[in-house]
Protein backbone atom coordinates (compact mmCIF):
# COMPACT_ATOMS: atom_id res chain seq x y z
CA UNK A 1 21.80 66.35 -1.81
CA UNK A 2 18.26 66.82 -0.53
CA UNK A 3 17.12 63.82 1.89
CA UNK A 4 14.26 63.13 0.25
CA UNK A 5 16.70 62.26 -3.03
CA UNK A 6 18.39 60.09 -0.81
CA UNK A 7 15.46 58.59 0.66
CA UNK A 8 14.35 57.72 -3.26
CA UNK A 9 17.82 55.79 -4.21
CA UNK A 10 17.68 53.97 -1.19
CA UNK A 11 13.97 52.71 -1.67
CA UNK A 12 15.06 52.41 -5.34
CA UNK A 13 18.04 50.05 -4.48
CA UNK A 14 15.71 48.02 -1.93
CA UNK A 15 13.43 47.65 -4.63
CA UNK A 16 15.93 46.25 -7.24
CA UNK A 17 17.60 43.94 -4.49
CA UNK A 18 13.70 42.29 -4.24
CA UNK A 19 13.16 41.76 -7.74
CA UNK A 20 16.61 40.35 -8.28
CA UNK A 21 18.08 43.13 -10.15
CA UNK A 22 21.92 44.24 -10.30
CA UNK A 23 22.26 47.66 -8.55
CA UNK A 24 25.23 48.48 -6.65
CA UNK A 25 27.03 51.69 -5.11
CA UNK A 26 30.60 52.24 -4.32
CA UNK A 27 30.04 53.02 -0.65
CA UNK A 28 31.60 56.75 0.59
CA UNK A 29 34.29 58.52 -0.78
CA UNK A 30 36.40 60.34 1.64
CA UNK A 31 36.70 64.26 1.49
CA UNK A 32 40.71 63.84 0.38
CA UNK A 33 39.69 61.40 -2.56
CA UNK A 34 36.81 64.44 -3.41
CA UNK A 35 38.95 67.03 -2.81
CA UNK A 36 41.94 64.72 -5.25
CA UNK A 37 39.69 64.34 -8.10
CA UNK A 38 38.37 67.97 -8.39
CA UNK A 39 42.38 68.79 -8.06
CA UNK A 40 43.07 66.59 -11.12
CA UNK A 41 40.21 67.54 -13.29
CA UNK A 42 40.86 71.31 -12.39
CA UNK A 43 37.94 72.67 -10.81
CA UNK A 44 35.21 72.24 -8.06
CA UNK A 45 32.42 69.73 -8.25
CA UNK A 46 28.80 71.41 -7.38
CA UNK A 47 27.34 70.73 -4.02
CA UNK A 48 25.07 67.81 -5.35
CA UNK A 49 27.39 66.08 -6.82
CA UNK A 50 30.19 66.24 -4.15
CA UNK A 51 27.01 64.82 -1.66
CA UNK A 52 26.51 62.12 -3.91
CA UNK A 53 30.23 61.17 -4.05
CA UNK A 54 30.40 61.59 0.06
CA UNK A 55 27.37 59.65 0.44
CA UNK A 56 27.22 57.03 -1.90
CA UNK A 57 30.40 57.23 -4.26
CA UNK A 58 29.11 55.95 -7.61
CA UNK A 59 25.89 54.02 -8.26
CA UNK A 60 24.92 51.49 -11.27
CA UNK A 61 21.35 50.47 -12.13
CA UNK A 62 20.10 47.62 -14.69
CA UNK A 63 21.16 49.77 -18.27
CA UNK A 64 18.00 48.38 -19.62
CA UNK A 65 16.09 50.48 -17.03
CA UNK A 66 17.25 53.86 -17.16
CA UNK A 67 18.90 56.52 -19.65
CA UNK A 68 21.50 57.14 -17.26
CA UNK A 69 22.41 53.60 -15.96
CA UNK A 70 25.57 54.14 -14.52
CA UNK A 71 26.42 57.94 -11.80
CA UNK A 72 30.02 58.05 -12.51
CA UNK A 73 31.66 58.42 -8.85
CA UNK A 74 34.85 57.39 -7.37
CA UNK A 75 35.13 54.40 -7.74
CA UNK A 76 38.66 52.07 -8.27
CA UNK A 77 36.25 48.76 -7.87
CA UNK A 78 33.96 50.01 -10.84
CA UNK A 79 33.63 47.08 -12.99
CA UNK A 80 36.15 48.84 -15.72
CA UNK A 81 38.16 50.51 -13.41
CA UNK A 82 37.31 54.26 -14.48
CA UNK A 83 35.84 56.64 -12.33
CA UNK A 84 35.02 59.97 -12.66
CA UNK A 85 38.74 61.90 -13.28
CA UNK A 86 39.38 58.45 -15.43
CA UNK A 87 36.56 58.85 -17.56
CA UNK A 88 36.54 62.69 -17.93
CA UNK A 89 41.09 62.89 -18.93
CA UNK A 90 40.74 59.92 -21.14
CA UNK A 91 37.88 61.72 -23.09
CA UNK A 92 39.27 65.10 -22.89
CA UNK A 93 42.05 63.33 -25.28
CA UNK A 94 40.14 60.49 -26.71
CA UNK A 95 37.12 62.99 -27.78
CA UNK A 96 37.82 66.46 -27.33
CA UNK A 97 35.88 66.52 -24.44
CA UNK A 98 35.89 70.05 -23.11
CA UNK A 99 37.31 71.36 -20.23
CA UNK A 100 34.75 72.71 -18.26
CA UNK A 101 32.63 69.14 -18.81
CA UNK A 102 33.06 66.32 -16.27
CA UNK A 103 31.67 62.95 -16.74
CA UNK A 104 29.18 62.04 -14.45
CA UNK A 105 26.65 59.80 -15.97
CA UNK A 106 26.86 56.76 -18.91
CA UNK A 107 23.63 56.51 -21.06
CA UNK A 108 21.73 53.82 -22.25
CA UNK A 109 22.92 54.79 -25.60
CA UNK A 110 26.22 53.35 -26.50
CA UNK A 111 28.96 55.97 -25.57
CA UNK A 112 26.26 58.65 -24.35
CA UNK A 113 27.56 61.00 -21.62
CA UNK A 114 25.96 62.93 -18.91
CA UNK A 115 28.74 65.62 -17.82
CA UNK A 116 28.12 68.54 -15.58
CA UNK A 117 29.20 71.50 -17.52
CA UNK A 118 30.85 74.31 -15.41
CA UNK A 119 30.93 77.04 -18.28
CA UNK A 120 27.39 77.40 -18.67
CA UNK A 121 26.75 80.57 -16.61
CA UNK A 122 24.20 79.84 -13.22
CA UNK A 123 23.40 81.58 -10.39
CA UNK A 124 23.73 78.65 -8.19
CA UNK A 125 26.91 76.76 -7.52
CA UNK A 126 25.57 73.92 -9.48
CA UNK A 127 26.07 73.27 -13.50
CA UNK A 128 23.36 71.59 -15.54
CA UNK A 129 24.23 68.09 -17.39
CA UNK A 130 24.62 68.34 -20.89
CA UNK A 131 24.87 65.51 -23.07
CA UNK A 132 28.32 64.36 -24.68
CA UNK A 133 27.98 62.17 -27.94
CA UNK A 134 31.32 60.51 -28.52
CA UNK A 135 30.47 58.82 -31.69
CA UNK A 136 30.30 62.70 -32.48
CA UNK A 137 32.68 64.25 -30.26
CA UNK A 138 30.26 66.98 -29.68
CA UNK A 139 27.72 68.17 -26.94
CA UNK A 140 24.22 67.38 -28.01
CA UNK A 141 22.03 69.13 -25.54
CA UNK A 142 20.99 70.18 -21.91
CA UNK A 143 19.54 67.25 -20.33
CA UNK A 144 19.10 67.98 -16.10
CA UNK A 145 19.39 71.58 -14.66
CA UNK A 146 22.03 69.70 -12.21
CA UNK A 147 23.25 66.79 -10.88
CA UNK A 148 20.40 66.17 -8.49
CA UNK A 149 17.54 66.66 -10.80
CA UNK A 150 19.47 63.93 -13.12
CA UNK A 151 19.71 61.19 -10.12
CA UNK A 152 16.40 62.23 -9.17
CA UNK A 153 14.19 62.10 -12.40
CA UNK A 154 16.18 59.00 -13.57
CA UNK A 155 15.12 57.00 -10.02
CA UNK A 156 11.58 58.43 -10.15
CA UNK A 157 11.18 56.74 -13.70
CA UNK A 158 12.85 53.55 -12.47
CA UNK A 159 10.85 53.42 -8.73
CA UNK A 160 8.00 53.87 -11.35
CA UNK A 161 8.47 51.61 -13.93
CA UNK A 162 9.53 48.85 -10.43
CA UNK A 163 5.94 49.82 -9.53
CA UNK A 164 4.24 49.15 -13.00
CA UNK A 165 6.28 46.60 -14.36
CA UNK A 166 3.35 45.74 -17.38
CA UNK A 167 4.62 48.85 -19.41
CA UNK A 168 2.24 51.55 -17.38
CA UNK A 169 4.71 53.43 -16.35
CA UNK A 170 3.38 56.90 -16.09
CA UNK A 171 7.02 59.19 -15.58
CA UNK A 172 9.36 59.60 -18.10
């Protein structure tokens, strides 16, 4: 994860703690609870993603502020107790869910996930986050090119709308 992504969640998460607004992160996950999840979920999480998870292990904005409100990480304190391998086996039953998809992000839309999806072909070791509708039970579309450009355009639209809070929020 690029620093200057970093540098925008923590100016993002200052900025909520001053207004008063709920944002909170898990804190690190180790490399053996990384290293455990992609062994349960059966593959390798892209180099964005497993920086995220070693940096700041999960992170949950305002829902009313973002389309992705909630970066799935690992996270046994998460207010529902699922984290990432949680989420992901319990919709790979519950919904079909595909294999090669992995939870990663919940939307503002009721039971709207963001899930990095390994079996789209890329030349980079990252995977681009599709959208999961589970009222559905089927992908709906390619929303980030990867994990970073989600947590990254989401923030930017959030640091934005924190700067213009009368509705001139110019990023979207």
């Amino acid at each position: 994860m690029q620093s200057q992504t970093i540098d925008l969640i923590e100016r993002v998460r200052s900025r909520l703690r001053e207004v008063g607004q709920p944002c909170s992160v898990a804190g690190p996950a180790s490399e053996e609870a990384v290293a455990a999840a992609e062994e349960q979920l059966g593959g390798a999480f892209p180099p964005s993603y497993r920086a995220f998870l070693r940096r700041f292990g999960s992170l949950t904005l305002p829902a009313e502020m973002a389309v992705v409100h909630d970066f799935v990480g690992i996270d046994a304190k998460a207010p529902d107790g699922k984290g990432v391998v949680e989420r992901t086996l319990a919709a790979r039953v519950e919904n079909r869910l595909g294999n090669a998809l992995v939870v990663v992000g919940l939307g503002a839309g009721a039971r709207e996930w963001f899930c990095l999806d390994a079996a789209r072909g890329r030349t980079s070791d990252e995977h681009p986050v599709v959208m999961f509708d589970a009222r559905d039970n089927q992908v709906d579309m390619v929303f980030y090119d990867d994990f970073e450009s989600m947590v990254r355009e989401v923030l930017e639209f959030v640091e934005d709308t924190l700067l213009h809070p009368s509705g001139e929020a110019s990023v979207g």
